[in-house]
Protein backbone atom coordinates (compact mmCIF):
# COMPACT_ATOMS: atom_id res chain seq x y z
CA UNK A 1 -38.52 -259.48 -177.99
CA UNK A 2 -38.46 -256.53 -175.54
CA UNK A 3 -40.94 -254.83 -177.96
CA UNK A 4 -42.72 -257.46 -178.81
CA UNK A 5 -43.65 -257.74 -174.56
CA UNK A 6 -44.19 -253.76 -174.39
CA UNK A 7 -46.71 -253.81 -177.26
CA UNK A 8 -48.72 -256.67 -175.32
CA UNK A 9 -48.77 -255.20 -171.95
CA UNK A 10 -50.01 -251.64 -174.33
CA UNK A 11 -52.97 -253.73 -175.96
CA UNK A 12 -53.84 -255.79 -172.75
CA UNK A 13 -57.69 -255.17 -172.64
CA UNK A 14 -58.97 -253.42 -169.33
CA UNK A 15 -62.33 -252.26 -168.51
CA UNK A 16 -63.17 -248.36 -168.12
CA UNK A 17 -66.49 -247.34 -166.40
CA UNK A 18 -67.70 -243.76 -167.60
CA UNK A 19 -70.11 -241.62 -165.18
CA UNK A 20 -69.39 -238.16 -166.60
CA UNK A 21 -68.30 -235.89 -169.84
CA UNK A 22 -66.17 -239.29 -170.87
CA UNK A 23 -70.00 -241.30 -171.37
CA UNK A 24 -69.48 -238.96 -174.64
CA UNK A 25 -67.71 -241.91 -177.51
CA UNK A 26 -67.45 -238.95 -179.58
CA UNK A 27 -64.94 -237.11 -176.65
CA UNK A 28 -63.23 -240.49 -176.01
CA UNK A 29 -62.66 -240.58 -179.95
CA UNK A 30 -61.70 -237.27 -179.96
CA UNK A 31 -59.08 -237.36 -177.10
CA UNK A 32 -57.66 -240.86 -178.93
CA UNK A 33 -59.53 -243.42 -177.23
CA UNK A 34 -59.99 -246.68 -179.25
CA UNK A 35 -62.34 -248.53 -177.69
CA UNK A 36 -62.87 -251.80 -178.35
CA UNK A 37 -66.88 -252.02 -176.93
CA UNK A 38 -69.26 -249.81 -175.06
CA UNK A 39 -71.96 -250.87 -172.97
CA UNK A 40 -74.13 -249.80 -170.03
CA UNK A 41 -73.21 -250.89 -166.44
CA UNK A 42 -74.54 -249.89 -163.40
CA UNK A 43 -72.33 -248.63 -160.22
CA UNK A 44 -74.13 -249.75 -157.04
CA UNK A 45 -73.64 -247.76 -153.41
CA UNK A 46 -72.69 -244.48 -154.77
CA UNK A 47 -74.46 -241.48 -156.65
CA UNK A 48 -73.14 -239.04 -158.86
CA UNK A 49 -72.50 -235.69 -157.28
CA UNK A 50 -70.93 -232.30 -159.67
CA UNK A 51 -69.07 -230.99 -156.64
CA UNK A 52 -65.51 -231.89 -158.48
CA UNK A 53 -64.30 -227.96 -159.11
CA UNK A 54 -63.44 -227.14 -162.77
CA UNK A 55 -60.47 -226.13 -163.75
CA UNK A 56 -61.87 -223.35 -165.75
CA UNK A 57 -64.72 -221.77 -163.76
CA UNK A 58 -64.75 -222.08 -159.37
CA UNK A 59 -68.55 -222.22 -159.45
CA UNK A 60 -68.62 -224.54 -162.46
CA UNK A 61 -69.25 -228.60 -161.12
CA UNK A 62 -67.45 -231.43 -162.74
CA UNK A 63 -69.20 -235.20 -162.18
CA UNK A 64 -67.38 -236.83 -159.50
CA UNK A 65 -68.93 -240.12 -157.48
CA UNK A 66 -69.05 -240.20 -154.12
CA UNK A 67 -70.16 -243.43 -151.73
CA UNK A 68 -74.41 -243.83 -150.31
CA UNK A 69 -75.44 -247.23 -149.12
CA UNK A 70 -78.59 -246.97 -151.48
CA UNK A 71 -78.02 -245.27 -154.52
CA UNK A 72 -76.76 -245.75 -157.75
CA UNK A 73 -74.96 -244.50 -160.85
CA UNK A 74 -75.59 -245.35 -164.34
CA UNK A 75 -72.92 -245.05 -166.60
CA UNK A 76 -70.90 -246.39 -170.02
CA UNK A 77 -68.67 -248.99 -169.36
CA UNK A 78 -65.51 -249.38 -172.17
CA UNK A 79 -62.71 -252.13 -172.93
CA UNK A 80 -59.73 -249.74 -173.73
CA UNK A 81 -56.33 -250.52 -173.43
CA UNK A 82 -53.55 -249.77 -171.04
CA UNK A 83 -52.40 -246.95 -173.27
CA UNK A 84 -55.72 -245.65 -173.90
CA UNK A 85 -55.86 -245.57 -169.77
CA UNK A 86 -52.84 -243.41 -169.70
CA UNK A 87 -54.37 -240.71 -171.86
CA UNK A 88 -57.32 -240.88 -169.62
CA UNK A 89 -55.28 -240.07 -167.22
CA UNK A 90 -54.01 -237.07 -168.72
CA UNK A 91 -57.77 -235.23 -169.07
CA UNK A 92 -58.66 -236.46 -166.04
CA UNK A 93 -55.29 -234.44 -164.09
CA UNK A 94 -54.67 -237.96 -162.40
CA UNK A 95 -53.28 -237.89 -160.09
CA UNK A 96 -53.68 -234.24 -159.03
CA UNK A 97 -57.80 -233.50 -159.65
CA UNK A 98 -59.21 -237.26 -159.63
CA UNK A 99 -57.67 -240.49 -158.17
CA UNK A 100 -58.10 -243.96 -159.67
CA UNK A 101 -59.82 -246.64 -157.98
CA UNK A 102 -61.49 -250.09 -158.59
CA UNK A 103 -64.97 -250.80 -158.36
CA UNK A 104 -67.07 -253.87 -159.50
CA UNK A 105 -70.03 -252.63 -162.15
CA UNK A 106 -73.07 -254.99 -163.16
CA UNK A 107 -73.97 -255.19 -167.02
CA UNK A 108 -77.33 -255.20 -168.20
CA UNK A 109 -77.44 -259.24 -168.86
CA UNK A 110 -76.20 -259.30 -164.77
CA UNK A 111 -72.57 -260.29 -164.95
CA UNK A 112 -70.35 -258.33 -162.25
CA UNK A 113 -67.00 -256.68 -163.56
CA UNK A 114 -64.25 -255.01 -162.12
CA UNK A 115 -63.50 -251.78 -163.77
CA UNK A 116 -61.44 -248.57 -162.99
CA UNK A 117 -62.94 -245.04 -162.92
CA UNK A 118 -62.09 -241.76 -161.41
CA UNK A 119 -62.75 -240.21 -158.46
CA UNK A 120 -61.96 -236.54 -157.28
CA UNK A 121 -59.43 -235.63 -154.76
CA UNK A 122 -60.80 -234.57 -151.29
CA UNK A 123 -58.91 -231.11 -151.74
CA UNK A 124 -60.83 -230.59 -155.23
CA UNK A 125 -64.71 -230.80 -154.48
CA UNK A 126 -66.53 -228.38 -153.20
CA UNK A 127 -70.18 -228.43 -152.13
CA UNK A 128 -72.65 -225.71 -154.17
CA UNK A 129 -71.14 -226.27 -157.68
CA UNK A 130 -73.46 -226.54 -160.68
CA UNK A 131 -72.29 -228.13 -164.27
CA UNK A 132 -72.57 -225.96 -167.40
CA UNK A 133 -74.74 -226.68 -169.69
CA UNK A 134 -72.39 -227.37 -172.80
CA UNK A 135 -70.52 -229.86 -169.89
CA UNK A 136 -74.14 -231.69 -168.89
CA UNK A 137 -74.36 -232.04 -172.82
CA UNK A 138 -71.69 -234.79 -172.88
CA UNK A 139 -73.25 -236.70 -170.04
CA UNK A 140 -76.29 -236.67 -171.73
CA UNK A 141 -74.64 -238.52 -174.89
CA UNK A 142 -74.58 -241.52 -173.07
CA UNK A 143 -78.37 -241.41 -172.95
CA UNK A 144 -78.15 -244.03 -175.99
CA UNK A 145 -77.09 -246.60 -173.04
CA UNK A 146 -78.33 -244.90 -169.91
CA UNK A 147 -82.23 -245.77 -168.78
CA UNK A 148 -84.68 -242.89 -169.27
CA UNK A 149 -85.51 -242.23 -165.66
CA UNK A 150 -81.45 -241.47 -165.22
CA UNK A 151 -81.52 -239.70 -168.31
CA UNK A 152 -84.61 -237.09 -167.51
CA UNK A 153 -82.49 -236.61 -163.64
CA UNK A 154 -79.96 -235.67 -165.71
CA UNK A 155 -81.73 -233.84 -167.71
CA UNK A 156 -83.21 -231.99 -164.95
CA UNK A 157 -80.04 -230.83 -163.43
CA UNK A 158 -79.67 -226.75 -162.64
CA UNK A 159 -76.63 -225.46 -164.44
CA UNK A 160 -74.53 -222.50 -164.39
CA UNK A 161 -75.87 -221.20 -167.88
């Protein structure tokens, strides 16, 4: 019975919204994410900075969100489940480098969902930080979603290399 209960609360479906590297499905397959569906969503009242410092590099950005009254980020919105969230959590250095928070995303047919995303610990950004270009490369494999306009600012964004 007891396993029965644990394998239902591991399968419960939860929604995951994507602004960065993870808008890749071929990273989330690679680190063992099964998602169940993928869609675009829409983040309203914030805008995607890369001033979340890399692990790796000091001068290298990571995407990180961070609040403004008028903007918006576009981004990939998965159902995972509550395991898949835990090894999410795991490449994302939760709790340490990013915290988890809830946020309400719109779909592209209008409905409004509560999701969970990422965002970096004060004590890890860093103003002046550019992404590389092999990072900006997973961001941009969401572009099969994303609009064009957010796509070519993307696009447009100075990296390291």
């Amino acid at each position: 019975m007891f396993l029965k209960i644990y394998r239902t609360l591991n399968w419960a479906k939860m929604k995951y919204f994507a602004y960065g590297s993870n808008m890749d499905p071929d990273r989330m397959k690679g680190r063992g994410i099964n998602f169940l569906k993928r869609e675009h969503a829409i983040l309203e009242g914030w805008r995607l900075e890369f001033n979340k410092v890399s692990f790796k590099n000091p001068k290298e950005g990571y995407a990180n969100i961070v609040r403004s009254e008028n903007s918006v980020v576009e981004g990939v919105l998965y159902e995972i489940s509550n395991s898949d969230l835990r090894i999410l959590d795991k490449y994302e250095g939760y709790p340490s480098h990013y915290g988890r928070i809830k946020i309400i995303v719109r779909t592209d047919d209008g409905e409004k969902v509560e999701a969970v995303t990422y965002v970096a610990k004060p004590d890890k950004v860093k103003d002046g930080l550019k992404p590389s270009r092999e990072y900006l490369c997973h961001l941009l494999k969401g572009c099969d979603l994303l609009s064009r306009e957010y796509c070519n600012r993307l696009r447009e964004c100075e990296t390291l290399d």
